[in-house]
C-alpha atoms as a PDB file:
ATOM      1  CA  UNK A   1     123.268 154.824  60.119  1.00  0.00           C
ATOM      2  CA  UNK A   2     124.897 152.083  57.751  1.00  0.00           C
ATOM      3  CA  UNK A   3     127.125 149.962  60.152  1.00  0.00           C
ATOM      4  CA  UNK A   4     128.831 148.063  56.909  1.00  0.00           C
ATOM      5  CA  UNK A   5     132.202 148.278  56.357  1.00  0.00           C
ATOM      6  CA  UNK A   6     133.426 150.909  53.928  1.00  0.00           C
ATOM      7  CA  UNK A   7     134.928 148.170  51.808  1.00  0.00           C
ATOM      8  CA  UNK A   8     131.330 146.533  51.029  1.00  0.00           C
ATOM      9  CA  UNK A   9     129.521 149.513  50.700  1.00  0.00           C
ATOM     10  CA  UNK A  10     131.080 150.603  47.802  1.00  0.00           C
ATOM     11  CA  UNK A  11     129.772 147.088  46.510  1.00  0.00           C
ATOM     12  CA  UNK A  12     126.445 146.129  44.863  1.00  0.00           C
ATOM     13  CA  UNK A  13     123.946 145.569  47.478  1.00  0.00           C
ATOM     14  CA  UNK A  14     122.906 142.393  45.452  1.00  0.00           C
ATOM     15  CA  UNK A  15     126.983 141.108  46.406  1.00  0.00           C
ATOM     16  CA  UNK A  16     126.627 142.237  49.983  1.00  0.00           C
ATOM     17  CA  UNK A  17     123.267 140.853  50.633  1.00  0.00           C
ATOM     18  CA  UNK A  18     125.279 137.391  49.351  1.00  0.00           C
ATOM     19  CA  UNK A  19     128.554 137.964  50.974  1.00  0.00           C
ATOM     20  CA  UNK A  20     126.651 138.438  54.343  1.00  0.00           C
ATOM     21  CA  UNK A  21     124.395 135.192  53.970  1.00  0.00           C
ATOM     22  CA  UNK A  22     126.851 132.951  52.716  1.00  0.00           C
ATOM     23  CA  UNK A  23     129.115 134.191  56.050  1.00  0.00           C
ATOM     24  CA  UNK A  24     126.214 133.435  58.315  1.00  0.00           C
ATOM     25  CA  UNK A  25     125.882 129.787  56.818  1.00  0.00           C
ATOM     26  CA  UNK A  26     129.590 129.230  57.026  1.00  0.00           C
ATOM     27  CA  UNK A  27     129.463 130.239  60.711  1.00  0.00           C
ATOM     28  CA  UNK A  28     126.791 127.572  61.526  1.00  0.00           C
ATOM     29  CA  UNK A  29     128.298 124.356  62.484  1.00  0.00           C
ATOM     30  CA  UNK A  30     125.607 122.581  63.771  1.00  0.00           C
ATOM     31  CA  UNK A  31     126.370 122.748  67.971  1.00  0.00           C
ATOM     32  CA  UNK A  32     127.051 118.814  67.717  1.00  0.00           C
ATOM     33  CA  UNK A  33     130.262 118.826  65.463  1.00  0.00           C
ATOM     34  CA  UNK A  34     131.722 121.509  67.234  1.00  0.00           C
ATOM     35  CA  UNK A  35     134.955 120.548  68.910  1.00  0.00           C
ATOM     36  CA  UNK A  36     134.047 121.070  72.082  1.00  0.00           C
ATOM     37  CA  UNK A  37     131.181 118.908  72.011  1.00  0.00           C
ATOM     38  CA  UNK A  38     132.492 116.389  70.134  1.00  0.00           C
ATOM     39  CA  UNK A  39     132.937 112.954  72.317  1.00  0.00           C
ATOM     40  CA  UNK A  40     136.993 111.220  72.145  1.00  0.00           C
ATOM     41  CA  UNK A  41     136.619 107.966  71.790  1.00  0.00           C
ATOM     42  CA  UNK A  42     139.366 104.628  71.706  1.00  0.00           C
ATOM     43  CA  UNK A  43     141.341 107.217  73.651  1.00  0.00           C
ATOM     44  CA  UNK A  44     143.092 104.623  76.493  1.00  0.00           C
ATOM     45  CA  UNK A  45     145.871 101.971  76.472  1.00  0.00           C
ATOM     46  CA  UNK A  46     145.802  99.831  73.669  1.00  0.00           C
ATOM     47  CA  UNK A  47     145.243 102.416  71.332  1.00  0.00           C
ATOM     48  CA  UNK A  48     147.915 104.963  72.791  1.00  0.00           C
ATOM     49  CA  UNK A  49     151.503 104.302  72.724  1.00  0.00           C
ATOM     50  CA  UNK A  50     152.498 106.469  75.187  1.00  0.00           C
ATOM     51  CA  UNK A  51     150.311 105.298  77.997  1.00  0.00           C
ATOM     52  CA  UNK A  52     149.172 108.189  79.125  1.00  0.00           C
ATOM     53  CA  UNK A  53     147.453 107.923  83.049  1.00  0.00           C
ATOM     54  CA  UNK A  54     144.518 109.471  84.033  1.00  0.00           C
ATOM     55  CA  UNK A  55     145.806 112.339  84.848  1.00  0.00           C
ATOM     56  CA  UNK A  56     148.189 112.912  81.613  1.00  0.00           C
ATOM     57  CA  UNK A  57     144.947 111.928  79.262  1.00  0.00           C
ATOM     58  CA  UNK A  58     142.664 114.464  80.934  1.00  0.00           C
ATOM     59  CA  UNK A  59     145.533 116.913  80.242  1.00  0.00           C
ATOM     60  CA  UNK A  60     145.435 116.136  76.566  1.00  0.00           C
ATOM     61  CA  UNK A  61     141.806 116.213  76.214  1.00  0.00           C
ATOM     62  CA  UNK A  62     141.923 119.968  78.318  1.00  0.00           C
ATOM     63  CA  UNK A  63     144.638 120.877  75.888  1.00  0.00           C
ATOM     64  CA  UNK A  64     142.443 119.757  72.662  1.00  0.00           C
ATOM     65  CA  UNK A  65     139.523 121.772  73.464  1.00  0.00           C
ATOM     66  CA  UNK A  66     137.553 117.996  74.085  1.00  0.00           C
ATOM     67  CA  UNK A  67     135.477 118.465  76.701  1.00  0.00           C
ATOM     68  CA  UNK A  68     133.512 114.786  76.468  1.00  0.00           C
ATOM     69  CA  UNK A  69     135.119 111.198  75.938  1.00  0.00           C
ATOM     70  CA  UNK A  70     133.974 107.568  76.258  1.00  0.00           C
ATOM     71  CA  UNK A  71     136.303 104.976  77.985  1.00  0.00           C
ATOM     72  CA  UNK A  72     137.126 101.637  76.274  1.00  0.00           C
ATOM     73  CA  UNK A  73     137.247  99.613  79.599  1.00  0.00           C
ATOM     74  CA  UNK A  74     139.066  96.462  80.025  1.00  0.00           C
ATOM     75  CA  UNK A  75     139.700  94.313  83.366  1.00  0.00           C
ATOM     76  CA  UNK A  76     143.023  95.276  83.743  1.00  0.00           C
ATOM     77  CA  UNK A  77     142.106  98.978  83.793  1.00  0.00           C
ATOM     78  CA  UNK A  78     140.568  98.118  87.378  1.00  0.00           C
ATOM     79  CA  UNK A  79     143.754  99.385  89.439  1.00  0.00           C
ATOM     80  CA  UNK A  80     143.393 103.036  88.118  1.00  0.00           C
ATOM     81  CA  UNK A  81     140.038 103.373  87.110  1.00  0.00           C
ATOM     82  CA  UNK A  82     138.514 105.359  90.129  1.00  0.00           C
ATOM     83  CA  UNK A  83     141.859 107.254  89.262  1.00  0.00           C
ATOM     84  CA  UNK A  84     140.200 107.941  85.416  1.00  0.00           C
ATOM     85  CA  UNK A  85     136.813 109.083  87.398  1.00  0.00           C
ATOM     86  CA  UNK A  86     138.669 111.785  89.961  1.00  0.00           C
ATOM     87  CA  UNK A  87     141.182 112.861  86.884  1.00  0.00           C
ATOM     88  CA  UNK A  88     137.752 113.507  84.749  1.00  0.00           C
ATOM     89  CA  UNK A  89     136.000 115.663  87.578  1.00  0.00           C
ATOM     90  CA  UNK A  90     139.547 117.402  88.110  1.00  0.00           C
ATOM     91  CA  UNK A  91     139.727 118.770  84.847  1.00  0.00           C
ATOM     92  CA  UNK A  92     135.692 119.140  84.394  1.00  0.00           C
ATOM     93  CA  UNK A  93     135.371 116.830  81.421  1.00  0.00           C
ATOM     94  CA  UNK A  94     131.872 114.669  80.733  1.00  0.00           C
ATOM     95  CA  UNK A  95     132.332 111.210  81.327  1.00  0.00           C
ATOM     96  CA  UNK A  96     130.035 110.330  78.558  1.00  0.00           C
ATOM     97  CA  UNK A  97     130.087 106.757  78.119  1.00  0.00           C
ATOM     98  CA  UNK A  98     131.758 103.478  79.247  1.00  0.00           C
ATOM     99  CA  UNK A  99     132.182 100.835  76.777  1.00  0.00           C
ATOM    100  CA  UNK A 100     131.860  97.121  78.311  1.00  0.00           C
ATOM    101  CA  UNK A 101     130.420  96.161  81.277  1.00  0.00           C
ATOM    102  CA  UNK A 102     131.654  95.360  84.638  1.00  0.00           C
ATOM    103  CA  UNK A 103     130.414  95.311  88.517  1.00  0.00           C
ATOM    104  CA  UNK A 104     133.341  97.385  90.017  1.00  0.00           C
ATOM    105  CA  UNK A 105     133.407  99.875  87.502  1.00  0.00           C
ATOM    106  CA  UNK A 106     129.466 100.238  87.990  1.00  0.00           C
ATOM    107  CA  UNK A 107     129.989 100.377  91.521  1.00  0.00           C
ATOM    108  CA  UNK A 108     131.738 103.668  91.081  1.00  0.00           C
ATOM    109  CA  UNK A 109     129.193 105.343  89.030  1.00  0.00           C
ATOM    110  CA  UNK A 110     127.238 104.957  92.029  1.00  0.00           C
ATOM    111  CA  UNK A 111     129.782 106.298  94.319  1.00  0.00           C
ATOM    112  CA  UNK A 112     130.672 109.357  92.326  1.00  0.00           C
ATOM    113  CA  UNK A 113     127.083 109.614  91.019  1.00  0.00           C
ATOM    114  CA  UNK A 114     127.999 109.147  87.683  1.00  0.00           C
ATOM    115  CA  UNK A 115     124.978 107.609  84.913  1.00  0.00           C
ATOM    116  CA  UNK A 116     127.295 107.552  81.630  1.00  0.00           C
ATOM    117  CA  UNK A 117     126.144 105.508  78.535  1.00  0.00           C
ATOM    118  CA  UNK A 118     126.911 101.971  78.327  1.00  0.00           C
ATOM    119  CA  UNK A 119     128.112 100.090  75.229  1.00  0.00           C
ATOM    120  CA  UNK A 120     128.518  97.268  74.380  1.00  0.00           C
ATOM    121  CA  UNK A 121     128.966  95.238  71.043  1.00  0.00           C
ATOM    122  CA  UNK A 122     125.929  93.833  69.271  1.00  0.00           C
ATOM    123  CA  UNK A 123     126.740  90.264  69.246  1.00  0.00           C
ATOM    124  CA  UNK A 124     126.104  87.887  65.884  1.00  0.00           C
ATOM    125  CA  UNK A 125     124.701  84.872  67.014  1.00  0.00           C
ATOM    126  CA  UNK A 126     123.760  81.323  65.000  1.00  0.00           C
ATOM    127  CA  UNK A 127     120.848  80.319  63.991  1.00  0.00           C
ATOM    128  CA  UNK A 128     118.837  78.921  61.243  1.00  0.00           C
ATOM    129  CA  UNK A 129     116.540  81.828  61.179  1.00  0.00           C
ATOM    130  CA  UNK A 130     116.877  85.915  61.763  1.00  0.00           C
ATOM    131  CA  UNK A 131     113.731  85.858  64.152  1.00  0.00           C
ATOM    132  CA  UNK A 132     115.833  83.393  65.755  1.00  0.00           C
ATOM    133  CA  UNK A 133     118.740  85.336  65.623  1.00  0.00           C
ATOM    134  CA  UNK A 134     117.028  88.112  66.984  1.00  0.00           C
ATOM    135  CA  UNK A 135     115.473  86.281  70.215  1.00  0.00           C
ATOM    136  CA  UNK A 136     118.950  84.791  71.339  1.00  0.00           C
ATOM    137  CA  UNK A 137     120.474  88.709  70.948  1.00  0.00           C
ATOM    138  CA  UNK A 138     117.983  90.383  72.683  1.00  0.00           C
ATOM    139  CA  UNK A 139     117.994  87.425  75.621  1.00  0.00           C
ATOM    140  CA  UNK A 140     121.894  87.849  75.754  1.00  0.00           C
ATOM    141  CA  UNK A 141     121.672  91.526  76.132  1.00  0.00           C
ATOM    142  CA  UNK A 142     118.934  92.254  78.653  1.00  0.00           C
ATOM    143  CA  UNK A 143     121.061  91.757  81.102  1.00  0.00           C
ATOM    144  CA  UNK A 144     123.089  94.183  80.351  1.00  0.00           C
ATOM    145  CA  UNK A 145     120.252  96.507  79.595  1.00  0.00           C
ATOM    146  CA  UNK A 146     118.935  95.689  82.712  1.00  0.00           C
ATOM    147  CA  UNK A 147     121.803  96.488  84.275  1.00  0.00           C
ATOM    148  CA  UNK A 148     122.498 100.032  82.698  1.00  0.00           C
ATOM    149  CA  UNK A 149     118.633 100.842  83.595  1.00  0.00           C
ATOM    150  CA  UNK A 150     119.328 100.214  87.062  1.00  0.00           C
ATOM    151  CA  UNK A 151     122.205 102.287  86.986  1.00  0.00           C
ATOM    152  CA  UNK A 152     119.863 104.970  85.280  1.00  0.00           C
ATOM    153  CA  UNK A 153     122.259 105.073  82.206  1.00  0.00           C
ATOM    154  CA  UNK A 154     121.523 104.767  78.349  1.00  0.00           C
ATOM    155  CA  UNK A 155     122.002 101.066  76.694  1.00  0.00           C
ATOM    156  CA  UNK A 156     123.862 101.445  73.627  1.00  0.00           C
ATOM    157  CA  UNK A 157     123.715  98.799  70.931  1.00  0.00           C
ATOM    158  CA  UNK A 158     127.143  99.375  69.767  1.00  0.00           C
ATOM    159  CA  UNK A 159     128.026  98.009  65.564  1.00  0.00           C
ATOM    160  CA  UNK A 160     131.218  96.022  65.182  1.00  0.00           C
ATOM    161  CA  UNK A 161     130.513  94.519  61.818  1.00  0.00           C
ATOM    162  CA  UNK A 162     128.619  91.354  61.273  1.00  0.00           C
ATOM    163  CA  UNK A 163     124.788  90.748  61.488  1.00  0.00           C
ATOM    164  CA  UNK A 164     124.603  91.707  64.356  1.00  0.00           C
ATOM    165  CA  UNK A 165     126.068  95.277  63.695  1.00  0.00           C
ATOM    166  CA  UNK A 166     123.756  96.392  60.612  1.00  0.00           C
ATOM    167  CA  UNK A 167     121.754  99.082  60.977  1.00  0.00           C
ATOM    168  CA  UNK A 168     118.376  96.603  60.425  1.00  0.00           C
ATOM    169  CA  UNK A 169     119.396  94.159  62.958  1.00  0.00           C
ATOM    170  CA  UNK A 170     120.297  97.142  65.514  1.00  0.00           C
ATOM    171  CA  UNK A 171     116.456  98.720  65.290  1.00  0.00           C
ATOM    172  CA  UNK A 172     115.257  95.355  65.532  1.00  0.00           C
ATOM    173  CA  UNK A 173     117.394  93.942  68.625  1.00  0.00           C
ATOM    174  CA  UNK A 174     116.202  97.492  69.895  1.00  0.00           C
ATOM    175  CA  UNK A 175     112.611  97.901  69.695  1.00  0.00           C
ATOM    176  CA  UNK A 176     112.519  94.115  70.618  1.00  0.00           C
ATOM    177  CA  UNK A 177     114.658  95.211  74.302  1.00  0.00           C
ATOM    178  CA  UNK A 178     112.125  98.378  74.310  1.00  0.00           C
ATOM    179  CA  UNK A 179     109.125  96.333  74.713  1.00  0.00           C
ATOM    180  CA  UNK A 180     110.411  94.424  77.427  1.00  0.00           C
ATOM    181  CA  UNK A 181     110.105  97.736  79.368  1.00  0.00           C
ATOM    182  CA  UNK A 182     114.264  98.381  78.615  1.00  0.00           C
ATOM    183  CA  UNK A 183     113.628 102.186  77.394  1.00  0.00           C
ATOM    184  CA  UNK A 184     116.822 103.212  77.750  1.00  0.00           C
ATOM    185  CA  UNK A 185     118.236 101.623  74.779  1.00  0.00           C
ATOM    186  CA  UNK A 186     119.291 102.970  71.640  1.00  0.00           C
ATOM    187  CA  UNK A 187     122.228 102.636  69.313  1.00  0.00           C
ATOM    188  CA  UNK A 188     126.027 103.493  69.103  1.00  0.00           C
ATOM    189  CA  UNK A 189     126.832 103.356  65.539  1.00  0.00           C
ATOM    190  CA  UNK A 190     130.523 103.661  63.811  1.00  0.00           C
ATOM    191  CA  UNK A 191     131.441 104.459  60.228  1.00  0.00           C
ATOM    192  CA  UNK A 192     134.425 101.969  60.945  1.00  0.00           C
ATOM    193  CA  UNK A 193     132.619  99.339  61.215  1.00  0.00           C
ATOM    194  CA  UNK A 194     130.158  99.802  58.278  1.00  0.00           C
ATOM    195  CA  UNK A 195     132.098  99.756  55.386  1.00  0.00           C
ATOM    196  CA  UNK A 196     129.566  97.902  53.510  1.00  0.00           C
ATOM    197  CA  UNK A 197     126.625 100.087  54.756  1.00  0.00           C
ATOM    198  CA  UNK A 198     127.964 103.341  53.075  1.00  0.00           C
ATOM    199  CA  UNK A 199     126.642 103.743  49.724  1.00  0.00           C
ATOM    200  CA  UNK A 200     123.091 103.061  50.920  1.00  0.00           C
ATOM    201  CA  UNK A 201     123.922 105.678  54.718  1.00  0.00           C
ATOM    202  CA  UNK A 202     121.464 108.204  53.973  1.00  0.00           C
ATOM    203  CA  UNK A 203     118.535 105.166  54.109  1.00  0.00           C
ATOM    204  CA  UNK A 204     119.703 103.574  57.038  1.00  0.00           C
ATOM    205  CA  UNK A 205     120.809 106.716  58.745  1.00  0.00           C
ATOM    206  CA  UNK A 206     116.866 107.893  58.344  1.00  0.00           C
ATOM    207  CA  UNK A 207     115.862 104.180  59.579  1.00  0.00           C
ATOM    208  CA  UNK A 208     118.052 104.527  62.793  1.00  0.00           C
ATOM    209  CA  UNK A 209     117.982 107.900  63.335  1.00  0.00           C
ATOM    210  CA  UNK A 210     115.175 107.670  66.582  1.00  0.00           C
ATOM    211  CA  UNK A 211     117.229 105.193  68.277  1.00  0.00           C
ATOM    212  CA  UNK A 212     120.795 107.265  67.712  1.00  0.00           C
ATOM    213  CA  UNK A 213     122.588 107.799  71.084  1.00  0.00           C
ATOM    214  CA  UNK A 214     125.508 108.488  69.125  1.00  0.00           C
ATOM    215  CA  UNK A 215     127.343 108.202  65.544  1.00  0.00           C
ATOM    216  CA  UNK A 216     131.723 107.572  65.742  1.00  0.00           C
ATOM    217  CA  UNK A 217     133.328 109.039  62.471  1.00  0.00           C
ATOM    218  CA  UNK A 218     136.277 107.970  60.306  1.00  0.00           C
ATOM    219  CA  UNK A 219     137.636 108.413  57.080  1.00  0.00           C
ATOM    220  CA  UNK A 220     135.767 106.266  54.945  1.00  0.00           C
ATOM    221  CA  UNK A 221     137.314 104.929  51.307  1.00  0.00           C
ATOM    222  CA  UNK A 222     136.525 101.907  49.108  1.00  0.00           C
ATOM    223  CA  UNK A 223     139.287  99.684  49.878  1.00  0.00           C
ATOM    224  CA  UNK A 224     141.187  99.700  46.690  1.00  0.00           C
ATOM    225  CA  UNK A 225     141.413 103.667  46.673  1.00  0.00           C
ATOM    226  CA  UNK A 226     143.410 103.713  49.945  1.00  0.00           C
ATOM    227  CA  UNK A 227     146.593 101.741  51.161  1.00  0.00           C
ATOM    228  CA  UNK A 228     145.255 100.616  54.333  1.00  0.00           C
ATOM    229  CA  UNK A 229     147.671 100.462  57.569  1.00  0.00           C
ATOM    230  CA  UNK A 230     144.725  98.951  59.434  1.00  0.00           C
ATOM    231  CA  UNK A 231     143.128  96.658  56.561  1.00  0.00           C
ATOM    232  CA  UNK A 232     140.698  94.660  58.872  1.00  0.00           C
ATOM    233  CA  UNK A 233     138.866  97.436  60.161  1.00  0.00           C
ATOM    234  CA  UNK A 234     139.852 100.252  57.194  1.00  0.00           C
ATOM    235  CA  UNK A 235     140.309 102.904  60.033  1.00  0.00           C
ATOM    236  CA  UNK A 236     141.363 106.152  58.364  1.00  0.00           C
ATOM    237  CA  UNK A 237     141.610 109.921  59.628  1.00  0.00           C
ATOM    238  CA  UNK A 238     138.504 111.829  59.048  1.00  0.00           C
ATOM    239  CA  UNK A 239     138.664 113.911  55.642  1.00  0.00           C
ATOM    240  CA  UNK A 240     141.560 111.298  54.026  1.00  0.00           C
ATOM    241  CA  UNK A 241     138.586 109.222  52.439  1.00  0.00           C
ATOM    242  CA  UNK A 242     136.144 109.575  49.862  1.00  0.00           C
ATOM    243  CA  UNK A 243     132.923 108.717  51.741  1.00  0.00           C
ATOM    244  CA  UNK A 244     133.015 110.570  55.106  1.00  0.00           C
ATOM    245  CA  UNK A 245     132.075 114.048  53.569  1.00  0.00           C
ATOM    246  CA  UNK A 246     129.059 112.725  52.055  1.00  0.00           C
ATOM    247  CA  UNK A 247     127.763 110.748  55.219  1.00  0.00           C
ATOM    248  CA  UNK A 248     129.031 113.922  57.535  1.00  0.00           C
ATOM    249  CA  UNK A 249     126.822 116.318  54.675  1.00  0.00           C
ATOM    250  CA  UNK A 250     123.873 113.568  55.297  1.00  0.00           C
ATOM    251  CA  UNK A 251     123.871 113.340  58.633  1.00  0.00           C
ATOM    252  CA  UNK A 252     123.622 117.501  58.968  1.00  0.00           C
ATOM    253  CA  UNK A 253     120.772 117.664  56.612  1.00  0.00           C
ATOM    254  CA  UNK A 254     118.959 114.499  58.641  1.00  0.00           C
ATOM    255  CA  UNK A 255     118.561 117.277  61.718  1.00  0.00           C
ATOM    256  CA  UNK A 256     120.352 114.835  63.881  1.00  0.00           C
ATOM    257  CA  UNK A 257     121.227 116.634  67.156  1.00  0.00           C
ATOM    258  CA  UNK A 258     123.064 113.710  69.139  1.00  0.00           C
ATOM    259  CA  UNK A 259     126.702 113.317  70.395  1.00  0.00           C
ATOM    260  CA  UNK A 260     129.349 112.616  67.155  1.00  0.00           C
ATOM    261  CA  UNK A 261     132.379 110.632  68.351  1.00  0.00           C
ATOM    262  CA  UNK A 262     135.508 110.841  66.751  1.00  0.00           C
ATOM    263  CA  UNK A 263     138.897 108.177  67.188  1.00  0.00           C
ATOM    264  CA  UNK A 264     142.003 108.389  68.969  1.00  0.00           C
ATOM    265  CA  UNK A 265     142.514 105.247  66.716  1.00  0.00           C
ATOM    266  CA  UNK A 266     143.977 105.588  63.357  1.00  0.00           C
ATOM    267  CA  UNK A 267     147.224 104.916  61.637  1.00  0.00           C
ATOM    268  CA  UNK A 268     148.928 107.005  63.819  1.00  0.00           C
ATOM    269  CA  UNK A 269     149.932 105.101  67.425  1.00  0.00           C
ATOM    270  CA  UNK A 270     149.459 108.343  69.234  1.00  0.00           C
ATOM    271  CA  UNK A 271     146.375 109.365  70.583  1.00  0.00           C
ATOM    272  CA  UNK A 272     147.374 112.744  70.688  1.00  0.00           C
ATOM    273  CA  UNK A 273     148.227 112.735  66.824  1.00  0.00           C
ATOM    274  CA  UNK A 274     144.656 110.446  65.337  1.00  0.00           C
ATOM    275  CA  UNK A 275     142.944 112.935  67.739  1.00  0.00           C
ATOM    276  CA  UNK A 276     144.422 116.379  66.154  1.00  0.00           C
ATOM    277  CA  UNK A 277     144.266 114.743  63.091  1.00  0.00           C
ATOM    278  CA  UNK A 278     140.488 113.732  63.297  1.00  0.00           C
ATOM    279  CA  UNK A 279     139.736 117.696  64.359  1.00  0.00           C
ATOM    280  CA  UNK A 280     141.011 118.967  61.687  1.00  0.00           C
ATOM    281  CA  UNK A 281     139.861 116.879  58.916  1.00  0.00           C
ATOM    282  CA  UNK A 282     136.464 117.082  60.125  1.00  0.00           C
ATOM    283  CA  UNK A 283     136.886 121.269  60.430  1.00  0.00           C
ATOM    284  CA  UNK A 284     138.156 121.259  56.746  1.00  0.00           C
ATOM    285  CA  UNK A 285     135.343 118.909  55.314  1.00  0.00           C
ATOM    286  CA  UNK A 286     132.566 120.962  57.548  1.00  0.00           C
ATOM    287  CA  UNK A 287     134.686 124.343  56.144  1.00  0.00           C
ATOM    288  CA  UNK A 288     133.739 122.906  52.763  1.00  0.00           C
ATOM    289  CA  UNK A 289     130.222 121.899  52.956  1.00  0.00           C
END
């Protein structure tokens, strides 16, 4: 019994046989880049204009098919932030990952039974030598890596440009805070913050890539092709750049499985809008690979 459609049978089987791959490759977007697995991140306060509350952020998420985000914590988020954890478990979203660091807010992870990621910035340190370097980083964050493995949470080594934010330095810092017995570190790394890094991202993608808790996208130009509205940190929707298609088409043939992040911070002082606009630009550039 021949279960093809009328319309292809009448076609060369050489044309179907194609027609039928190429549809089966087009359906496979790898599980991590789908949107429902992709992880919202820069998605409270400063970064939205309408200042959304907990409840009113979960709803967006819910309505954007984002089922994961990470929370960029500061002190004066304290008053609602049990708030943010009961909205999250309302709605059934994955509390993935808390960037910062800070007693109360760890205090209810333990209550709710929550172990999300921890991030926090790779710091840049002086010194007269990188082995120096190194030692004062890795002594300033054990602490915190300390404190995450107590928690029984991930450490993530987060880049916000600098020395300390290269991929080189990040593996370093890392294996060096893995042999002190800290195995729960790794690295957060964000295309916004390695501008410089991106014409040589397939080598230092393959050099991170064990250490990877998760990669942040963003449209990624050379800075005289674009008329930046954010010019310090060149943060541009995903797919209005002429670097993130490349990186996103290298980081699906490196077999890397982990979480992909993508802004509520662009141009656009909405949340609502960078996020919408991040989905689809990353759907049209994975539509085109």
């Amino acid at each position: 019994m021949n279960f093809l459609p009328s319309t292809l049978r009448k076609l060369p089987s050489v044309i179907v046989s194609f027609l039928i791959c190429a549809s089966a490759l087009r359906a496979e977007i790898p599980d991590n880049f789908k949107t429902e697995n992709l992880l919202a991140w820069c998605i409270a306060h400063r970064w939205d204009s309408e200042k959304r509350n907990p409840d009113a952020r979960a709803d967006l998420l819910h309505e954007l098919d984002l089922n994961r985000f990470v929370y960029n914590w500061t002190k004066k988020d304290n008053p609602q932030f049990e708030a943010e954890i009961i909205a999250a478990q309302k709605h059934g979203l994955d509390y993935y990952a808390f960037w910062n660091e800070d007693e109360d807010a760890f205090a209810l992870f333990e209550k709710y039974g929550m172990t999300p990621q921890i991030w926090k910035t790779c710091p840049s340190p002086e010194a007269d030598t990188e082995a120096k370097r190194i030692a004062i980083t890795v002594k300033r964050m054990a602490p915190f890596a300390q404190r995450a493995q107590k928690l029984g949470s991930k450490f993530g080594l987060y880049n916000h440009r600098g020395w300390g934010g290269h991929p080189e330095i990040l593996v370093k810092v890392c294996l060096e805070l893995r042999e002190l017995g800290y195995d729960n570190v790794g690295i957060v790394y964000n295309f916004h913050h390695s501008h410089q890094e991106m014409q040589k991202f397939a080598e230092y993608l393959a050099h991170m890539q064990p250490y990877l808790l998760c990669i942040n996208l963003n449209g990624m130009a050379d800075k005289e092709a674009v008329d930046y509205q954010t010019k310090d940190n060149m943060i541009l929707p995903i797919g209005t750049g002429n670097h993130e298609a490349t990186m996103i088409k290298t980081i699906i043939a490196s077999g890397y499985a982990g979480p992909i992040g993508i802004l509520g911070h662009t141009e656009e002082p909405d949340v609502a809008l960078s996020l919408r606009n991040n989905i689809a630009g990353l759907a049209k550039i994975l539509e085109s690979l």
